[in-house]
N, C-alpha and C. Protein backbone atom coordinates (compact mmCIF):
# COMPACT_ATOMS: atom_id res chain seq x y z
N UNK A 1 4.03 -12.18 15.73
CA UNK A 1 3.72 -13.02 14.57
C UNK A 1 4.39 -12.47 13.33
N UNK A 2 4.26 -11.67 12.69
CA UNK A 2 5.13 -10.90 11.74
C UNK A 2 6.61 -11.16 11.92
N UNK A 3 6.62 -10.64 13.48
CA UNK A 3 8.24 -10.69 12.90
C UNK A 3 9.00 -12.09 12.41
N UNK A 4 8.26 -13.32 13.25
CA UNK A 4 8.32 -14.51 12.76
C UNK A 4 7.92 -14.41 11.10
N UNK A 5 7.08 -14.32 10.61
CA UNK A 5 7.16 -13.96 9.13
C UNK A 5 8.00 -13.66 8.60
N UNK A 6 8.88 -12.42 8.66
CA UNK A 6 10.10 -11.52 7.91
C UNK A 6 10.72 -12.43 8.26
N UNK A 7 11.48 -13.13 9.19
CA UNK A 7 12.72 -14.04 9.93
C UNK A 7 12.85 -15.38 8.20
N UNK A 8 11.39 -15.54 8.02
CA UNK A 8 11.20 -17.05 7.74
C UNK A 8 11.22 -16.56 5.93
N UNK A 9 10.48 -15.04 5.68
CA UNK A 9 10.41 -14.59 4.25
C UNK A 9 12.02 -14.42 3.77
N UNK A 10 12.47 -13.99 4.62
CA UNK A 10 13.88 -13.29 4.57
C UNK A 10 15.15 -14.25 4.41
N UNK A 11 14.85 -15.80 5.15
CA UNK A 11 15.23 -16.74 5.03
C UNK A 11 15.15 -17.69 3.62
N UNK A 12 14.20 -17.11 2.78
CA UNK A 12 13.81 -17.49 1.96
C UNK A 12 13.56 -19.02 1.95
N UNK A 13 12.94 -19.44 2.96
CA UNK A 13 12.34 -21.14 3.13
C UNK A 13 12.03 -21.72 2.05
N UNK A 14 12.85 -23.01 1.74
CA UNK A 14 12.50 -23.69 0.49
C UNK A 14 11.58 -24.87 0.70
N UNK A 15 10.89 -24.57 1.91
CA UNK A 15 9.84 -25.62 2.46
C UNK A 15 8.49 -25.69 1.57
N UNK A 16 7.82 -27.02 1.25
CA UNK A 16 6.75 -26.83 0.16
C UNK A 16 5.54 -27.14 1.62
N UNK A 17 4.73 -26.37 1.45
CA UNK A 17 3.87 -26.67 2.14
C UNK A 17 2.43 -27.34 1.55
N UNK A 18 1.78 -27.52 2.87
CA UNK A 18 0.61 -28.96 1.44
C UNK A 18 -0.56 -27.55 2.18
N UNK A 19 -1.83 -27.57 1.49
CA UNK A 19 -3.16 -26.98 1.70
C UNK A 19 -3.30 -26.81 2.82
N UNK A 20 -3.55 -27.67 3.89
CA UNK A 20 -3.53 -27.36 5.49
C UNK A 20 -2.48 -26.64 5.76
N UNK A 21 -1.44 -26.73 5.56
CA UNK A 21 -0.43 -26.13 6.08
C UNK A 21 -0.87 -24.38 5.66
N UNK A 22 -0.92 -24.27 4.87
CA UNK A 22 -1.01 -23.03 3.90
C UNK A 22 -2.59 -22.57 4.63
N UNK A 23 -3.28 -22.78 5.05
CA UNK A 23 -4.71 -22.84 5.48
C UNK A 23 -4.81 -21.66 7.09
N UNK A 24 -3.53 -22.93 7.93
CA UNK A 24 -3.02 -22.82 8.91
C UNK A 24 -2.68 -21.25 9.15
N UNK A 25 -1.83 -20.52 8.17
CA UNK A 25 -1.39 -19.30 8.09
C UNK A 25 -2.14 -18.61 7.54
N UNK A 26 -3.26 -18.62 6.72
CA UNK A 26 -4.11 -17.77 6.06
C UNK A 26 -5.36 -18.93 6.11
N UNK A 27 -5.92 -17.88 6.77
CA UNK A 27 -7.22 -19.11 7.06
C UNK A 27 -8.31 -18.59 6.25
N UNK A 28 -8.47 -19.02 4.89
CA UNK A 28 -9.00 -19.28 4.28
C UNK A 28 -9.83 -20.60 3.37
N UNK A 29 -10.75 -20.63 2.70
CA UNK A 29 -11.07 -21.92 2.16
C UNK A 29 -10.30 -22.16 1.15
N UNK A 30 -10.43 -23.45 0.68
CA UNK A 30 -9.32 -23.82 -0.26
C UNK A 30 -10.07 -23.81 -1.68
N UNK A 31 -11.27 -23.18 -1.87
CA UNK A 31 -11.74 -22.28 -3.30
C UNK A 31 -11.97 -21.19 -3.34
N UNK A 32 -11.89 -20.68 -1.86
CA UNK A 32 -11.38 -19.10 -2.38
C UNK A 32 -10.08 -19.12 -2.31
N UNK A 33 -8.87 -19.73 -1.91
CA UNK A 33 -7.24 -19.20 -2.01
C UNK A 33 -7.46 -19.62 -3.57
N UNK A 34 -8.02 -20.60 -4.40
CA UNK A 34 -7.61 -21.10 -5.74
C UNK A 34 -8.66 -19.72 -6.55
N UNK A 35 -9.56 -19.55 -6.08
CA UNK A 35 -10.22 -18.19 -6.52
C UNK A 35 -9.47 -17.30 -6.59
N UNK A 36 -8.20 -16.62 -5.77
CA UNK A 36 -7.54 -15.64 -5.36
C UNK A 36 -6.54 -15.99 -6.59
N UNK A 37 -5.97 -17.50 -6.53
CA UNK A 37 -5.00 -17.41 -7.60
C UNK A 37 -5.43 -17.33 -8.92
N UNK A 38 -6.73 -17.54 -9.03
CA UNK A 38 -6.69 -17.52 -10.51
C UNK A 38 -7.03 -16.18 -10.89
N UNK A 39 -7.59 -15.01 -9.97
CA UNK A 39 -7.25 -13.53 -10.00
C UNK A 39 -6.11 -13.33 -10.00
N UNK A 40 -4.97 -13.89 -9.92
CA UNK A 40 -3.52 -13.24 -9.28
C UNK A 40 -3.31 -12.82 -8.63
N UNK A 41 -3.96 -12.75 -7.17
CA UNK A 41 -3.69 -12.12 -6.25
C UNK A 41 -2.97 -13.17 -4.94
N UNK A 42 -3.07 -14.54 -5.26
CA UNK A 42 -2.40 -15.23 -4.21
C UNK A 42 -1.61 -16.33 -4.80
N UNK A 43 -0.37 -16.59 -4.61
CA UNK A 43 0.62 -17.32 -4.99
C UNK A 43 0.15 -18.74 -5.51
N UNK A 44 0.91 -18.78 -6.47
CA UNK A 44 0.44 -20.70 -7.16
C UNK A 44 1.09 -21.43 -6.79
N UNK A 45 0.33 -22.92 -6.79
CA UNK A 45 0.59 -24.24 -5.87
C UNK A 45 1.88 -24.36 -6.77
N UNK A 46 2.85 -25.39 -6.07
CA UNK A 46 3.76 -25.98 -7.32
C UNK A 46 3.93 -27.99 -7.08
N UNK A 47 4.18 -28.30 -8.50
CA UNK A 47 4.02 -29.77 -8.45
C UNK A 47 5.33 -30.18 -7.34
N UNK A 48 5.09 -30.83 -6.75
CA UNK A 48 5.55 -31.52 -5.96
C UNK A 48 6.86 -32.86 -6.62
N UNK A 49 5.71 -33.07 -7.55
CA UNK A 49 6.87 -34.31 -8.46
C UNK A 49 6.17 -34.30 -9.57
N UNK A 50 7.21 -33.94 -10.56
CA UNK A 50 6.94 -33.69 -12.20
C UNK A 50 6.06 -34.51 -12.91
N UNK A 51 4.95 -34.07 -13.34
CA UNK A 51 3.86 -35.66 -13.71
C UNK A 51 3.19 -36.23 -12.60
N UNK A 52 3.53 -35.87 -11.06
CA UNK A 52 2.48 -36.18 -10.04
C UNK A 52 1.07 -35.40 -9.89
N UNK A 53 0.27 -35.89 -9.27
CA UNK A 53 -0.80 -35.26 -8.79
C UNK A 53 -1.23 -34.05 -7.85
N UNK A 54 0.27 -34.36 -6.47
CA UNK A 54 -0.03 -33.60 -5.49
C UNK A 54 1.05 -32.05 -5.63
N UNK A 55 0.68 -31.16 -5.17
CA UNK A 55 0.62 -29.74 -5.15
C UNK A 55 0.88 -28.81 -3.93
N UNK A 56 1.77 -27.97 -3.68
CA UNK A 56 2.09 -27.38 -2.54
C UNK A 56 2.58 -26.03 -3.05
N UNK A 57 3.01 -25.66 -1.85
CA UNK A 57 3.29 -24.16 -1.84
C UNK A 57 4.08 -23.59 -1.36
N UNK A 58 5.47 -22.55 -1.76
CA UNK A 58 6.38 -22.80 -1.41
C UNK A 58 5.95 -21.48 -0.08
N UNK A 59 6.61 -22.22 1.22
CA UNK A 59 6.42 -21.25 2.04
C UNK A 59 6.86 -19.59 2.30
N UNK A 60 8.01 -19.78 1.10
CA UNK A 60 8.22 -17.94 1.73
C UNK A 60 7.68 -17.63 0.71
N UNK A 61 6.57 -18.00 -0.51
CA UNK A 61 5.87 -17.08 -1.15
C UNK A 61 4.79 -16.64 0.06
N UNK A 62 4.02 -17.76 0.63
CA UNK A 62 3.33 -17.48 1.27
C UNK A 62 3.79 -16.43 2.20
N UNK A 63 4.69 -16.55 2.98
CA UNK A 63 5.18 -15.54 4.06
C UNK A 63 4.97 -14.04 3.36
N UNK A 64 5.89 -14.07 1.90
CA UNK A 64 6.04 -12.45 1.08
C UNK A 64 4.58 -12.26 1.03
N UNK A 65 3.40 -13.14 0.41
CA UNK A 65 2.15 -12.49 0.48
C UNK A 65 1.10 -11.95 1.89
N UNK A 66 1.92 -12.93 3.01
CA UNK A 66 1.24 -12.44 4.40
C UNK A 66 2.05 -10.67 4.68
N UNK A 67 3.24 -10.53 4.35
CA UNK A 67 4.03 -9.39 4.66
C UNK A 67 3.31 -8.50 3.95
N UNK A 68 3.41 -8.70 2.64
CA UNK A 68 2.04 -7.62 1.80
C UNK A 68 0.85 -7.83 2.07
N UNK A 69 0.31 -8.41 2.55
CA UNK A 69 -1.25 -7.77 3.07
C UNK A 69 -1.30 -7.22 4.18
N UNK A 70 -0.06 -7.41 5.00
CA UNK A 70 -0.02 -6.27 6.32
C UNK A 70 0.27 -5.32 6.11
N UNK A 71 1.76 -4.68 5.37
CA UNK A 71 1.87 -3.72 4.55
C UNK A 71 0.57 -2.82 4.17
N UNK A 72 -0.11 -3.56 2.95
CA UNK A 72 -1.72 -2.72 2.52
C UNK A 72 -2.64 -2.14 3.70
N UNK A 73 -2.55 -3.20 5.13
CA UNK A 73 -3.80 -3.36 5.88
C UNK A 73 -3.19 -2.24 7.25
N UNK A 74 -1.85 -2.52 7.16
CA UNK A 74 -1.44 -2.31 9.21
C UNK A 74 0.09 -1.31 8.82
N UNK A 75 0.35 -1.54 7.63
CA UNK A 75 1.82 -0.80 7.33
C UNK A 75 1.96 0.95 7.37
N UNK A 76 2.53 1.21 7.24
CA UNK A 76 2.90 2.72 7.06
C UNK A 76 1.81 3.42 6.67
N UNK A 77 1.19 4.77 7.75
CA UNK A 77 0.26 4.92 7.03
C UNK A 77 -1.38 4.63 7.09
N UNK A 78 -1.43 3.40 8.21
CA UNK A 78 -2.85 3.15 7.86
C UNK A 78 -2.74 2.72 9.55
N UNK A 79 -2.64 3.78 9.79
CA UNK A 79 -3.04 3.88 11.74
C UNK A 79 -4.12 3.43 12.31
């Protein structure tokens, strides 16, 4: 799974992903990920269309923030 991560972070994917999608990979609720962002600790949605309503997320932020919490959790160091 990771290494699929780095492949896709590294690729720098300009894919916007919608809430489920983003859910899918970090399975979290969708007021604690907006909880997380408004701590700064998890990447912000972006408008989709300038003056629209709907909101996504660009996928290799998501990927760089899954790579750093493995890093903190499983990386170098934490055997």
């Amino acid at each position: 799974l990771n290494m699929g991560i780095n492949m896709i972070s590294e690729s720098k994917s300009r894919r916007i992903l919608r809430i489920k999608q983003v859910q899918a990979l970090v399975p979290l609720s969708t007021s604690h990920i907006y909880a997380l962002i408004d701590q700064g600790k998890f990447p912000g949605p972006v408008k989709i269309i300038e003056g629209g309503k709907g909101c996504g997320w660009w996928e290799h932020e998501i990927c760089e923030w899954l790579d750093k919490r493995y890093q903190e959790t499983r990386g170098a160091g934490h055997e």
